[in-house]
N, C-alpha and C. Protein backbone atom coordinates (compact mmCIF):
# COMPACT_ATOMS: atom_id res chain seq x y z
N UNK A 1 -1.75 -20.52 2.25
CA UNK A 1 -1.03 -21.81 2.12
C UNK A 1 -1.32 -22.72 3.31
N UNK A 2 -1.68 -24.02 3.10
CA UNK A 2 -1.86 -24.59 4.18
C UNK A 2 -0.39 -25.16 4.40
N UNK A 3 -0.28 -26.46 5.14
CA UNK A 3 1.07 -27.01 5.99
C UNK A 3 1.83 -27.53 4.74
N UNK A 4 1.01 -28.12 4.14
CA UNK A 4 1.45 -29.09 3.47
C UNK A 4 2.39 -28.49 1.74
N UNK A 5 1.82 -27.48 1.36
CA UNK A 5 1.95 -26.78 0.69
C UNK A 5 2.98 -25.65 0.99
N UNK A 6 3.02 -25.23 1.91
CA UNK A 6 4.34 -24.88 2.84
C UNK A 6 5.63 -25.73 2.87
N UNK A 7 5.43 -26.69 3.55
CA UNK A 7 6.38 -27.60 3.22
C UNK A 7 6.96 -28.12 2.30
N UNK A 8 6.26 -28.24 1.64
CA UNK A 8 6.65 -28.76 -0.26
C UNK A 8 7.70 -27.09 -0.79
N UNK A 9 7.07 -25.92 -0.62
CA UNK A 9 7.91 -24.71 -1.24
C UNK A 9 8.80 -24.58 -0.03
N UNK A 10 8.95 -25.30 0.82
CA UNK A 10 9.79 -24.57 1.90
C UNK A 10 11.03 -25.82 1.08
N UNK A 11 10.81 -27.22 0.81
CA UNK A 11 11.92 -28.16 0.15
C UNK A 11 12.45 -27.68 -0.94
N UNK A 12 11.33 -27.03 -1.56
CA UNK A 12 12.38 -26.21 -2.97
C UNK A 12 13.11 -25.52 -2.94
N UNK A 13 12.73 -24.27 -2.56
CA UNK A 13 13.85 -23.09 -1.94
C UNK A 13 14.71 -23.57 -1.07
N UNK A 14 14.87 -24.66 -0.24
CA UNK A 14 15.81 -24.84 1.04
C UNK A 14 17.23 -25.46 -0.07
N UNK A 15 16.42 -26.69 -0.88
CA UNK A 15 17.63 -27.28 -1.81
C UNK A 15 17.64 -26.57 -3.02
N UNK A 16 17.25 -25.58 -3.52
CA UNK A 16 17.60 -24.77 -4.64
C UNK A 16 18.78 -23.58 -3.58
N UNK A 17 18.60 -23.03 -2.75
CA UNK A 17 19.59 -22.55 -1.75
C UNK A 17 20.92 -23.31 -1.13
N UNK A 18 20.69 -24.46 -1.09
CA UNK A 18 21.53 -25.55 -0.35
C UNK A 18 22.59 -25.81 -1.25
N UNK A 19 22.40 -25.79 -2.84
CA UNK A 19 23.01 -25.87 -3.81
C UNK A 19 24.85 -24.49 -4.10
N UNK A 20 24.18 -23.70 -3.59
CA UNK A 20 25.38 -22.48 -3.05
C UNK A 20 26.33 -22.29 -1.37
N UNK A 21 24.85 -22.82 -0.98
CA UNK A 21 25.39 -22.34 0.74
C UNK A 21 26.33 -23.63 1.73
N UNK A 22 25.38 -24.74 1.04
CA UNK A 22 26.06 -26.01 1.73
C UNK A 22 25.56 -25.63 3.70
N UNK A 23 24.00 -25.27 3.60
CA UNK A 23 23.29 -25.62 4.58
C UNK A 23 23.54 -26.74 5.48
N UNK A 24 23.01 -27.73 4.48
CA UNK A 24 23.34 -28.98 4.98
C UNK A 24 24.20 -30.23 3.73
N UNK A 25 25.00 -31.13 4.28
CA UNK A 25 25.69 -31.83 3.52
C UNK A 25 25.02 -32.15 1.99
N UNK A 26 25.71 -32.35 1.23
CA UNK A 26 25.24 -32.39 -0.38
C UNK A 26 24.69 -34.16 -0.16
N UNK A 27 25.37 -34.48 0.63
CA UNK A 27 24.81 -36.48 0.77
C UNK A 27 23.21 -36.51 1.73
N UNK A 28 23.17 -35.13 2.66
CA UNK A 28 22.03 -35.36 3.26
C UNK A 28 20.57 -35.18 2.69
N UNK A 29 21.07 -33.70 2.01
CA UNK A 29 20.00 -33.11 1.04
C UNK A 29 19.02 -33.85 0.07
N UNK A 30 19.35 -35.30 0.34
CA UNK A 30 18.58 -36.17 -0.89
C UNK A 30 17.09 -36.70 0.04
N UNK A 31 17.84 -36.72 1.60
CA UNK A 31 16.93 -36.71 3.09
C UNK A 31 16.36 -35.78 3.44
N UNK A 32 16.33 -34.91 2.89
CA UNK A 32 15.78 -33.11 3.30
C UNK A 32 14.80 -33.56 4.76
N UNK A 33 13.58 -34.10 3.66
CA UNK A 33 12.25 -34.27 4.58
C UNK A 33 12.67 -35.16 5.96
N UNK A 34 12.78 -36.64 5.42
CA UNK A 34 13.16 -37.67 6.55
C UNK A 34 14.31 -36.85 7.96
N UNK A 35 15.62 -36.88 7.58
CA UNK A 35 16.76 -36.33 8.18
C UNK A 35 16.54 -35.14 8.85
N UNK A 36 15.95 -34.39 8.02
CA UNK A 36 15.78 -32.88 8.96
C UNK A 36 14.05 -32.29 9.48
N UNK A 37 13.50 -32.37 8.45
CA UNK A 37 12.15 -31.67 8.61
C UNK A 37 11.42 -32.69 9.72
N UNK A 38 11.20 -33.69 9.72
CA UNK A 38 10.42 -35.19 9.91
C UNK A 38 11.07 -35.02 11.33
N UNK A 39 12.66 -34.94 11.76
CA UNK A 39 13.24 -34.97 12.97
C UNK A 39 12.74 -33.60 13.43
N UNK A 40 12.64 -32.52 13.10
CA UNK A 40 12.13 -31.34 13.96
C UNK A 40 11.14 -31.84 14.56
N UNK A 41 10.17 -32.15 13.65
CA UNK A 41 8.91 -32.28 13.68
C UNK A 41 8.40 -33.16 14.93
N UNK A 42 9.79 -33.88 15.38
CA UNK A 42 9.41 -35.01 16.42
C UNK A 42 8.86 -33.90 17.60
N UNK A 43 9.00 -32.87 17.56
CA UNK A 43 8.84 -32.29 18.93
C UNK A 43 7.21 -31.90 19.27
N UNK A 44 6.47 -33.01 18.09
CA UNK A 44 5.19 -33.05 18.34
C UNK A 44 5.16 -34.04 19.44
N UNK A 45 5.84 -35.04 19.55
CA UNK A 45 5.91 -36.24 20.50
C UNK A 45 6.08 -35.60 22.18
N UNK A 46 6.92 -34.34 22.30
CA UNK A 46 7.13 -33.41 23.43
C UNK A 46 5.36 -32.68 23.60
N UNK A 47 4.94 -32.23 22.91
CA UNK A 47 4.05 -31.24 22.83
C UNK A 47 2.61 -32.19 23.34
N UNK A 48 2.77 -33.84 22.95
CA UNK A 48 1.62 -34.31 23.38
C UNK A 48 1.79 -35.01 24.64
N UNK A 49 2.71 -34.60 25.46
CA UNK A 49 2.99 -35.20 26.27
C UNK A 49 3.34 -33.87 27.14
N UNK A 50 3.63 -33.27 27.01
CA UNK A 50 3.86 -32.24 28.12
C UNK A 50 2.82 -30.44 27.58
N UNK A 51 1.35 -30.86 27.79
CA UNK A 51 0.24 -30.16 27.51
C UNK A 51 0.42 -28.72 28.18
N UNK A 52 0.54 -27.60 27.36
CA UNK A 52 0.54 -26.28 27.65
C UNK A 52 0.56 -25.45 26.81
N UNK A 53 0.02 -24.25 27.28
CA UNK A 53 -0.23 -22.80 26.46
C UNK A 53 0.96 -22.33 26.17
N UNK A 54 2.10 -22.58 25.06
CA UNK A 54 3.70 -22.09 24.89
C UNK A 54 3.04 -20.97 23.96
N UNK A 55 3.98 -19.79 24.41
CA UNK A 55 3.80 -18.81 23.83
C UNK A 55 5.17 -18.70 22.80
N UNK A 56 6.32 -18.44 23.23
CA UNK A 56 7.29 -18.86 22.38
C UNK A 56 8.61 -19.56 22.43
N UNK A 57 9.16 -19.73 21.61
CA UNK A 57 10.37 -20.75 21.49
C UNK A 57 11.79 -20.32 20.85
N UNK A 58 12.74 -20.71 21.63
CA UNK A 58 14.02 -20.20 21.23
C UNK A 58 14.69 -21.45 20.34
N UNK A 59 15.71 -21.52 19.60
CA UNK A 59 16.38 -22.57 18.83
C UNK A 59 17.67 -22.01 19.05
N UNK A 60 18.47 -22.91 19.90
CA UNK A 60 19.58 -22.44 19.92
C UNK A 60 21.02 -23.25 18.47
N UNK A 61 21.57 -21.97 17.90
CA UNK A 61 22.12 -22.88 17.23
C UNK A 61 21.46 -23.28 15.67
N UNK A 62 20.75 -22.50 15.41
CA UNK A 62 19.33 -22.80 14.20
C UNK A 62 20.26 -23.46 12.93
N UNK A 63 21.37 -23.02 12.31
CA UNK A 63 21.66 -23.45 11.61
C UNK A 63 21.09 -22.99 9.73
N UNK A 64 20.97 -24.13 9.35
CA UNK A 64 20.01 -24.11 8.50
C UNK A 64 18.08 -23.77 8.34
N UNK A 65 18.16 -23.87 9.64
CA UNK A 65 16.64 -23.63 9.80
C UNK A 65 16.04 -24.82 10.79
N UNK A 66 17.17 -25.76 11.35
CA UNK A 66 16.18 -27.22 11.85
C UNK A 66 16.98 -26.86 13.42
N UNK A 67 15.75 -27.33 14.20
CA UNK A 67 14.24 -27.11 14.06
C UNK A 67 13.18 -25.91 14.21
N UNK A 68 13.96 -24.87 13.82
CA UNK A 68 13.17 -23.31 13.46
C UNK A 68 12.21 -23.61 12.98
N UNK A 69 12.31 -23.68 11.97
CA UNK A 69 11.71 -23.26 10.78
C UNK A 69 10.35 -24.30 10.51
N UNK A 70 10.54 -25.31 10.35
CA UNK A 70 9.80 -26.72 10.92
C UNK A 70 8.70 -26.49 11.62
N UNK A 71 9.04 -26.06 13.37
CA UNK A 71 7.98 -25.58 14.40
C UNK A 71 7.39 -24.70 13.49
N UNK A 72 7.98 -23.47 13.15
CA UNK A 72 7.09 -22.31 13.32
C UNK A 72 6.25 -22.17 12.01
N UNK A 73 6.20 -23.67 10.99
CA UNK A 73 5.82 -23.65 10.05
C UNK A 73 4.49 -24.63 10.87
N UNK A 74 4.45 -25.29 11.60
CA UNK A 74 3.45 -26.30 12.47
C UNK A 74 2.70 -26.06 13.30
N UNK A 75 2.99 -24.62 13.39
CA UNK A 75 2.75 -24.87 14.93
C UNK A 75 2.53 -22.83 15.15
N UNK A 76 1.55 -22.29 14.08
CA UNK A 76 1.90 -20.86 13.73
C UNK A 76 1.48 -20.00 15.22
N UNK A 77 0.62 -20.57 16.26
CA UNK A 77 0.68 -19.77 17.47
C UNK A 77 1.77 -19.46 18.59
N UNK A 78 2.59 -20.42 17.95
CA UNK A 78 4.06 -20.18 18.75
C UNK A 78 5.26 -19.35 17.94
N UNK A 79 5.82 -18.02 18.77
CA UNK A 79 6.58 -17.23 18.35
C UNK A 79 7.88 -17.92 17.96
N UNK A 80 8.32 -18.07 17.05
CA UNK A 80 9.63 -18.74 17.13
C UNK A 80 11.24 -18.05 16.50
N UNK A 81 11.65 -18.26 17.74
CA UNK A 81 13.55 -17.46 17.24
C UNK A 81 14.34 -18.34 16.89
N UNK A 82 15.26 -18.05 16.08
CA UNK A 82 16.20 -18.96 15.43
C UNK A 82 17.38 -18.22 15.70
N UNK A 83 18.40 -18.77 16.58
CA UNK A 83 19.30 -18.08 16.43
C UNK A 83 20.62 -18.79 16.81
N UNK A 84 21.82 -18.02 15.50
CA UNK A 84 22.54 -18.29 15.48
C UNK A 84 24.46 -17.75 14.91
N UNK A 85 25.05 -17.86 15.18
CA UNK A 85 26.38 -16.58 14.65
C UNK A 85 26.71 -16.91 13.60
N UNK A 86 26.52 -17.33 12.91
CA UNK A 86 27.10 -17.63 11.61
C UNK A 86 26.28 -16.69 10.63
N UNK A 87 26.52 -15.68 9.62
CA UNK A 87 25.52 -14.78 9.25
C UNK A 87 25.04 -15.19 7.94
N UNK A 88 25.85 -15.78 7.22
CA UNK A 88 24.72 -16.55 6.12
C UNK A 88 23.89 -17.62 6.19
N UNK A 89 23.76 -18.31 7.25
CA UNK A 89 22.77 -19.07 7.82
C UNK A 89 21.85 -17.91 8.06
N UNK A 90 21.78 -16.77 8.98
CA UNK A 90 21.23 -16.46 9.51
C UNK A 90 20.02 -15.38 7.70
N UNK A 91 21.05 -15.17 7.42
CA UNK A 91 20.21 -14.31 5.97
C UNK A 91 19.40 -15.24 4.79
N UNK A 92 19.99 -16.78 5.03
CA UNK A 92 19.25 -17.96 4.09
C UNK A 92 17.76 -17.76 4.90
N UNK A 93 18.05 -18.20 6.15
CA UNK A 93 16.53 -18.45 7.09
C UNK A 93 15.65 -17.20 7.16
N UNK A 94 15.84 -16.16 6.97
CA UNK A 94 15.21 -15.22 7.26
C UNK A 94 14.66 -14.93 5.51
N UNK A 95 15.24 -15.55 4.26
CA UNK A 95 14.92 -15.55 3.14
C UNK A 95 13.80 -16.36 2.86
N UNK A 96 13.95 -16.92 3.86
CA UNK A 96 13.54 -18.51 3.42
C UNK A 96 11.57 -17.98 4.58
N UNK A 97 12.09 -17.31 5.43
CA UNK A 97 10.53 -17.61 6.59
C UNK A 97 9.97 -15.99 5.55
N UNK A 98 10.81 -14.94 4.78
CA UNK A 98 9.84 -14.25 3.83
C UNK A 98 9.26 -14.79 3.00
N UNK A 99 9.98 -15.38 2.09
CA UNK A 99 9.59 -16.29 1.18
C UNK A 99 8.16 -17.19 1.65
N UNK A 100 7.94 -17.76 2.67
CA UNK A 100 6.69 -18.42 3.36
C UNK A 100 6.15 -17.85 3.66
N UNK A 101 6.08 -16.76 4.46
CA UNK A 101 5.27 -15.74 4.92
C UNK A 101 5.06 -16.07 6.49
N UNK A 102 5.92 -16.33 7.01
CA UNK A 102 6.21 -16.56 8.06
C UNK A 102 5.80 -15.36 9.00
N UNK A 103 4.82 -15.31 9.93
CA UNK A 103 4.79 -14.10 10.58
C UNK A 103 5.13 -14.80 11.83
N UNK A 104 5.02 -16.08 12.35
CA UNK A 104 5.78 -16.41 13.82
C UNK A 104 7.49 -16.59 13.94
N UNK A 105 7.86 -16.14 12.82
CA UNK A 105 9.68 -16.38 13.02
C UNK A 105 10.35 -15.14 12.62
N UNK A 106 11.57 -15.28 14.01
CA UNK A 106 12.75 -14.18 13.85
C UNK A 106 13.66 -14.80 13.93
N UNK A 107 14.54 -14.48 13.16
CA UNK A 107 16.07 -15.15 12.90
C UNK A 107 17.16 -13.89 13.60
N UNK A 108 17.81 -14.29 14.69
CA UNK A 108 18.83 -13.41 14.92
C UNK A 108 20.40 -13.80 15.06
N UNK A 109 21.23 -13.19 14.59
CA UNK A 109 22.71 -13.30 14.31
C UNK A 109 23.20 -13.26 15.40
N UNK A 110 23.93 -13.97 16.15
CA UNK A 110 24.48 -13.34 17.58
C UNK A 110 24.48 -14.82 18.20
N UNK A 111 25.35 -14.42 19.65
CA UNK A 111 25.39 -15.76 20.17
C UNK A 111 24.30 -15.87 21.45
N UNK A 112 24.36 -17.40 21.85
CA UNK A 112 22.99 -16.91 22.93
C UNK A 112 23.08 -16.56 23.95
N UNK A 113 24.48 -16.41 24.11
CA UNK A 113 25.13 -15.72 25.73
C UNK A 113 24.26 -14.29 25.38
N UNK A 114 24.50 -13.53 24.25
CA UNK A 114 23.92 -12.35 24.92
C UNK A 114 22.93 -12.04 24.71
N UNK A 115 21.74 -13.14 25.02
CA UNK A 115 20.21 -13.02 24.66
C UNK A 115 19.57 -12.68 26.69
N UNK A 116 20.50 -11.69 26.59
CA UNK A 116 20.14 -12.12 28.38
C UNK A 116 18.71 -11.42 29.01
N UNK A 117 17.99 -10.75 28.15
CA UNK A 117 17.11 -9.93 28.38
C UNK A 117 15.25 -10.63 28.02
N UNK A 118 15.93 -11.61 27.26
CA UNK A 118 14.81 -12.20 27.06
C UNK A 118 14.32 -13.51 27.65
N UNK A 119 12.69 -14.16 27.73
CA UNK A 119 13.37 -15.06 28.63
C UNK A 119 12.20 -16.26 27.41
N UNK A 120 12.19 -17.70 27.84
CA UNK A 120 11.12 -18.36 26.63
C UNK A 120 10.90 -19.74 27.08
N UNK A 121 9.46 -19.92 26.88
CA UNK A 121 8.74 -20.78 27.46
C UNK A 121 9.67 -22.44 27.01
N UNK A 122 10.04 -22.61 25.82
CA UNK A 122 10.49 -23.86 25.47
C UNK A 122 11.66 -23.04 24.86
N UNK A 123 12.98 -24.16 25.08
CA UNK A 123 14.10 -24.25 23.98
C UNK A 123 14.60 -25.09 23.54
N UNK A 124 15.09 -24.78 22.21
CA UNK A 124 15.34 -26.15 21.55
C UNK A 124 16.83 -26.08 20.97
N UNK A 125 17.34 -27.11 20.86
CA UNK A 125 18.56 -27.55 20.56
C UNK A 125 19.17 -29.41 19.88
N UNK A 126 19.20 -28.58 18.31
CA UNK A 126 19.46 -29.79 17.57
C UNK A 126 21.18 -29.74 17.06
N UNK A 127 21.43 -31.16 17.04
CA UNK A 127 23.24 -31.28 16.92
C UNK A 127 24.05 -30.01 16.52
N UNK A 128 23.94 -29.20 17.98
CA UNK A 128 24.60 -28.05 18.23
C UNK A 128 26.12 -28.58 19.15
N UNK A 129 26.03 -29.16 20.57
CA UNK A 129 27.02 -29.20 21.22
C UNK A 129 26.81 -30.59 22.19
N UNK A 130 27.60 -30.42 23.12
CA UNK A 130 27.32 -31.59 23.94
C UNK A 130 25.93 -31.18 25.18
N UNK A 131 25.40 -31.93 25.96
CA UNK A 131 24.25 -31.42 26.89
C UNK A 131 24.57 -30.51 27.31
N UNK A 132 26.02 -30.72 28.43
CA UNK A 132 26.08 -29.85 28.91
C UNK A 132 26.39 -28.04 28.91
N UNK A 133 27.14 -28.03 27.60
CA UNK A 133 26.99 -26.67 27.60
C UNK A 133 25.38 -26.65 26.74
N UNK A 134 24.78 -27.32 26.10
CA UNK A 134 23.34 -26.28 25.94
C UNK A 134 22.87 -26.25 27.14
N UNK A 135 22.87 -26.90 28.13
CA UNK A 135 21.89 -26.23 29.58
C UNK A 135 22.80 -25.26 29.58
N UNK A 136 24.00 -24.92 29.80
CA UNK A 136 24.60 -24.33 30.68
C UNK A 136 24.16 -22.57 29.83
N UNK A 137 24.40 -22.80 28.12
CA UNK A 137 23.69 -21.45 27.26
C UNK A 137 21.98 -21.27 27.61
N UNK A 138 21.15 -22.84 27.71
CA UNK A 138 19.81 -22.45 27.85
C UNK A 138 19.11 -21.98 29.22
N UNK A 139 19.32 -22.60 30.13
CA UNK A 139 18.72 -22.50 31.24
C UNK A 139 18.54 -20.87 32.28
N UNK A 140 19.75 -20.25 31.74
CA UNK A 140 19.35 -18.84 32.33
C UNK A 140 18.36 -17.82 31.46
N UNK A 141 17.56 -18.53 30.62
CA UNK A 141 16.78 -17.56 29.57
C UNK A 141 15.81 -18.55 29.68
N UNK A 142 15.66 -19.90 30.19
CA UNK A 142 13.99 -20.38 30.01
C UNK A 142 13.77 -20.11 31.08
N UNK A 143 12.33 -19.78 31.15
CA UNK A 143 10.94 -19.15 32.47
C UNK A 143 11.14 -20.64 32.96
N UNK A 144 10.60 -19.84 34.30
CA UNK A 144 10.62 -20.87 35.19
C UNK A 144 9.33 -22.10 34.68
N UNK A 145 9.37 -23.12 34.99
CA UNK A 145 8.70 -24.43 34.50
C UNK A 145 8.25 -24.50 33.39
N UNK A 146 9.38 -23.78 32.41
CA UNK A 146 9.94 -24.30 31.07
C UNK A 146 10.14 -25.06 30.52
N UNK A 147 10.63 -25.73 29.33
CA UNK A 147 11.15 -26.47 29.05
C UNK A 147 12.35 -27.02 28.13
N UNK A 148 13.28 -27.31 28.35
CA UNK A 148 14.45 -26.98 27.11
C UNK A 148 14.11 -28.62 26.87
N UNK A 149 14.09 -28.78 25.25
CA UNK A 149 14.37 -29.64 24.49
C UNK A 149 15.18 -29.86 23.35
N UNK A 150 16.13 -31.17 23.56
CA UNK A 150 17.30 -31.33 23.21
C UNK A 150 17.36 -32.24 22.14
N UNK A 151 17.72 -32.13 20.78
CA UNK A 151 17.33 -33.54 19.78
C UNK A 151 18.70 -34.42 19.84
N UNK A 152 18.63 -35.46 20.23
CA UNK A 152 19.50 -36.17 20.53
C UNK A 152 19.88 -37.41 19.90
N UNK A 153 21.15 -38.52 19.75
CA UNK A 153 21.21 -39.97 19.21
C UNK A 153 20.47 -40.54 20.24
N UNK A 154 20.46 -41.75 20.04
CA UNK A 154 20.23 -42.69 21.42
C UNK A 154 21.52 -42.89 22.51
N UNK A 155 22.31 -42.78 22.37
CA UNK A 155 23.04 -42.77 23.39
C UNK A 155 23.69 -41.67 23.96
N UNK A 156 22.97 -41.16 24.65
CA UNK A 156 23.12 -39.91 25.53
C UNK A 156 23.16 -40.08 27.02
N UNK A 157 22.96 -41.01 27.79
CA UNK A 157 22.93 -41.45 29.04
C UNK A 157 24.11 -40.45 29.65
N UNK A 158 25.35 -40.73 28.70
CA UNK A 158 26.42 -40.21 29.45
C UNK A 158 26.35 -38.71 29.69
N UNK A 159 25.74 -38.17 28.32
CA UNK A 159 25.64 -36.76 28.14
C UNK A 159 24.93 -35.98 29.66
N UNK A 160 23.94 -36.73 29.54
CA UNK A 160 22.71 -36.44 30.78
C UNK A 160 23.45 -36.41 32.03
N UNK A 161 24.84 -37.77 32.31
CA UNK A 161 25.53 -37.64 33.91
C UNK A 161 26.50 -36.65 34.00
N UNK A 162 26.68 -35.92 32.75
CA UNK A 162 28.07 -34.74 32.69
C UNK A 162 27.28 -33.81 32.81
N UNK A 163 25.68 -33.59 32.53
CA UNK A 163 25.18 -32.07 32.90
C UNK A 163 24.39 -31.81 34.30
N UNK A 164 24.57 -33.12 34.97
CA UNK A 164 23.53 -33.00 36.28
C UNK A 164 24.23 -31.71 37.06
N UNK A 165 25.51 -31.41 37.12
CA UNK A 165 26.04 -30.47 37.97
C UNK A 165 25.72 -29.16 37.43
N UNK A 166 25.29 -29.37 36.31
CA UNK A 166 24.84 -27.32 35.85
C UNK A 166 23.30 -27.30 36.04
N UNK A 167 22.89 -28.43 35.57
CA UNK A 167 21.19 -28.70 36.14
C UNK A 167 20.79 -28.41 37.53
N UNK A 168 21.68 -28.83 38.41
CA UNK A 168 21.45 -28.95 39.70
C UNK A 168 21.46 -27.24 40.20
N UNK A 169 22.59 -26.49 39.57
CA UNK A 169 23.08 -25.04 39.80
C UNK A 169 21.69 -24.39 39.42
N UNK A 170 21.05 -24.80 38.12
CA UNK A 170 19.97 -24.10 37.92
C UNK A 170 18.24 -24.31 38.03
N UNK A 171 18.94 -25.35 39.05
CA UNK A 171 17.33 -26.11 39.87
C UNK A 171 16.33 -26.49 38.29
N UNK A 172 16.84 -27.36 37.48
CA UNK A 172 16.57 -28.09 36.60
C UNK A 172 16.78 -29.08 36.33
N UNK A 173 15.74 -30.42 35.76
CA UNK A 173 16.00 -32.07 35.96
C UNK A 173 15.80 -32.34 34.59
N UNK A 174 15.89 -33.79 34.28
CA UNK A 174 15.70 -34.19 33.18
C UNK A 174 14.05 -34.80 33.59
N UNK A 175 13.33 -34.52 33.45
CA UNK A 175 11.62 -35.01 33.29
C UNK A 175 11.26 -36.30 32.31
N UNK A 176 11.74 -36.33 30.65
CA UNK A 176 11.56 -37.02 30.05
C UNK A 176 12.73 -37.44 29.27
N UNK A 177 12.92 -38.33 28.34
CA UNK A 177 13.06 -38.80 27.23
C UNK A 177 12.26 -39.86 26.28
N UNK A 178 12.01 -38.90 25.34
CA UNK A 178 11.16 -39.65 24.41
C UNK A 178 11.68 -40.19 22.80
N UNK A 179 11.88 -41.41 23.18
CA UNK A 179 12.28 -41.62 21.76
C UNK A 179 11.81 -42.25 20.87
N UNK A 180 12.19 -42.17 19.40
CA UNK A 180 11.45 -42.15 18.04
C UNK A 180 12.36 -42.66 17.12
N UNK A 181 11.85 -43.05 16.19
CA UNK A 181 12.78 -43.22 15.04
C UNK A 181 12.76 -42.49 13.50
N UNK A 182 14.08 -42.34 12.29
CA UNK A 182 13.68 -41.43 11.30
C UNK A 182 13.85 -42.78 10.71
N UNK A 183 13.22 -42.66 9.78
CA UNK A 183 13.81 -44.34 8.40
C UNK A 183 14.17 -42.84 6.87
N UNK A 184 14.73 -43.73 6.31
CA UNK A 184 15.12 -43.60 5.20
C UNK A 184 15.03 -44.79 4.33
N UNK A 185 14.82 -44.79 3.42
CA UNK A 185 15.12 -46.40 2.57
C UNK A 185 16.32 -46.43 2.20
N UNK A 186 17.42 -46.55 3.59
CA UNK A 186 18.58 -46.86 3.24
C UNK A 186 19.12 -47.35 4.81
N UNK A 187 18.55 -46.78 5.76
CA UNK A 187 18.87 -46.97 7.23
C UNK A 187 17.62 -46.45 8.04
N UNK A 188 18.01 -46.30 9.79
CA UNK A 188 16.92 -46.40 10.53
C UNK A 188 17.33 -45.79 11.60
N UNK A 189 17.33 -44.51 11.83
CA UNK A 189 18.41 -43.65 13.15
C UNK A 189 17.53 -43.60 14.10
N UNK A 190 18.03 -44.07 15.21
CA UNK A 190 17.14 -43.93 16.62
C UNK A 190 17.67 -42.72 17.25
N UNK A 191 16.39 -41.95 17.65
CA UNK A 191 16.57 -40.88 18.26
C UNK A 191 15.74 -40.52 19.57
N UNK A 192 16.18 -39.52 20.52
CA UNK A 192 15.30 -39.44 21.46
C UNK A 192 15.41 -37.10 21.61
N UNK A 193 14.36 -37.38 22.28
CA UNK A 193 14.25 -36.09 22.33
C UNK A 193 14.55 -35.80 24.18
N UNK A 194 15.42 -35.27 24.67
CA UNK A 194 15.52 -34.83 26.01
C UNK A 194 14.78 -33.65 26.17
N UNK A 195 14.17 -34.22 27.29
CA UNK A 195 13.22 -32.93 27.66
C UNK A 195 13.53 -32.50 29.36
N UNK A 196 14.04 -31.05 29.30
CA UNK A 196 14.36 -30.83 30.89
C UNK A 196 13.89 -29.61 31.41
N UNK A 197 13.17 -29.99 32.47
CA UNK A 197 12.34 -28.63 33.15
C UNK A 197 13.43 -27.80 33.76
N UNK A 198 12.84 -26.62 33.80
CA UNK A 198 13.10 -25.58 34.69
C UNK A 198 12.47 -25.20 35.93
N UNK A 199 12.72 -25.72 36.69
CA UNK A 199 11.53 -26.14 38.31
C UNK A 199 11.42 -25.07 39.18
């Protein structure tokens, strides 16, 4: 299967599933691609801008699969974990990366406090919490000159001045923000992607 063809069976099964589980909202699901897949996907905008050999990637918070499932459908040399406590999320996604044939994704049940053994080149985090507690869950598990990336609205400024004090604890800055936009033919959401090293 190439990407594209992936993607197309990954929209069927996600909203033929979505139809029981309520993944994601029954009003969003009409946005599958735009809203969710298209926004993972921004983290190509990270990847051409901050050039390196990533071996693998954590998702904190995976959810439904965004932005798991997305990467590790894009991007098949990068190992990718999805993880999250909720356990029928966690048994949809792991249905869903057999179903594809996913050999770069693991889906694990659990929270990420007790991922303490492992450690990962990039992490990612989409409308999970506020900044500061994802640094405060990510930053003791990304390798040093890492990178945690955060999918964000546009107005996060504030978010960024409430986490400088856990950043600072874990000798980590904000490096970038890159922002993008999703359209829909109905509206136009500005988004940015926070990107913060581990120094």
């Amino acid at each position: 299967m190439d990407n594209t063809k992936t993607f197309q069976k990954f929209q069927e099964i996600f909203l033929e599933k979505n139809k029981f589980l309520n993944l994601i909202s029954k009003k969003d699901a009409k946005y599958l691609w735009e809203k969710h897949i298209q926004d993972s996907l921004a983290i190509k905008l990270f990847f051409d801008r901050h050039k390196k050999n990533y071996k693998n990637l954590l998702d904190i918070g995976t959810g439904g699969g965004f932005p798991s499932l997305p990467i590790a459908i894009a991007y098949p040399n990068i190992q990718v974990v999805g993880i999250d406590s909720i356990r029928k999320k966690i048994l949809a996604i792991e249905e869903f990366a057999k179903t594809l044939e996913l050999k770069n994704f693991t889906a694990i049940c659990d929270r990420v406090e007790n991922l303490k053994d492992q450690k990962f080149d990039i992490i990612t985090s989409r409308a999970v919490a506020k900044l500061e507690q994802i640094v405060k869950y990510a930053l003791p598990i990304l390798e040093k000159n890492g990178y945690l990336v955060v999918y964000k609205s546009i107005l996060v400024q504030d978010e960024i001045k409430d986490a400088e004090k856990v950043m600072k604890k874990f000798r980590a800055k904000v490096v970038d923000i890159i922002e993008y936009q999703l359209k829909t033919n109905e509206d136009v959401f500005e988004r940015n992607l926070v990107v913060i090293k581990h120094v």
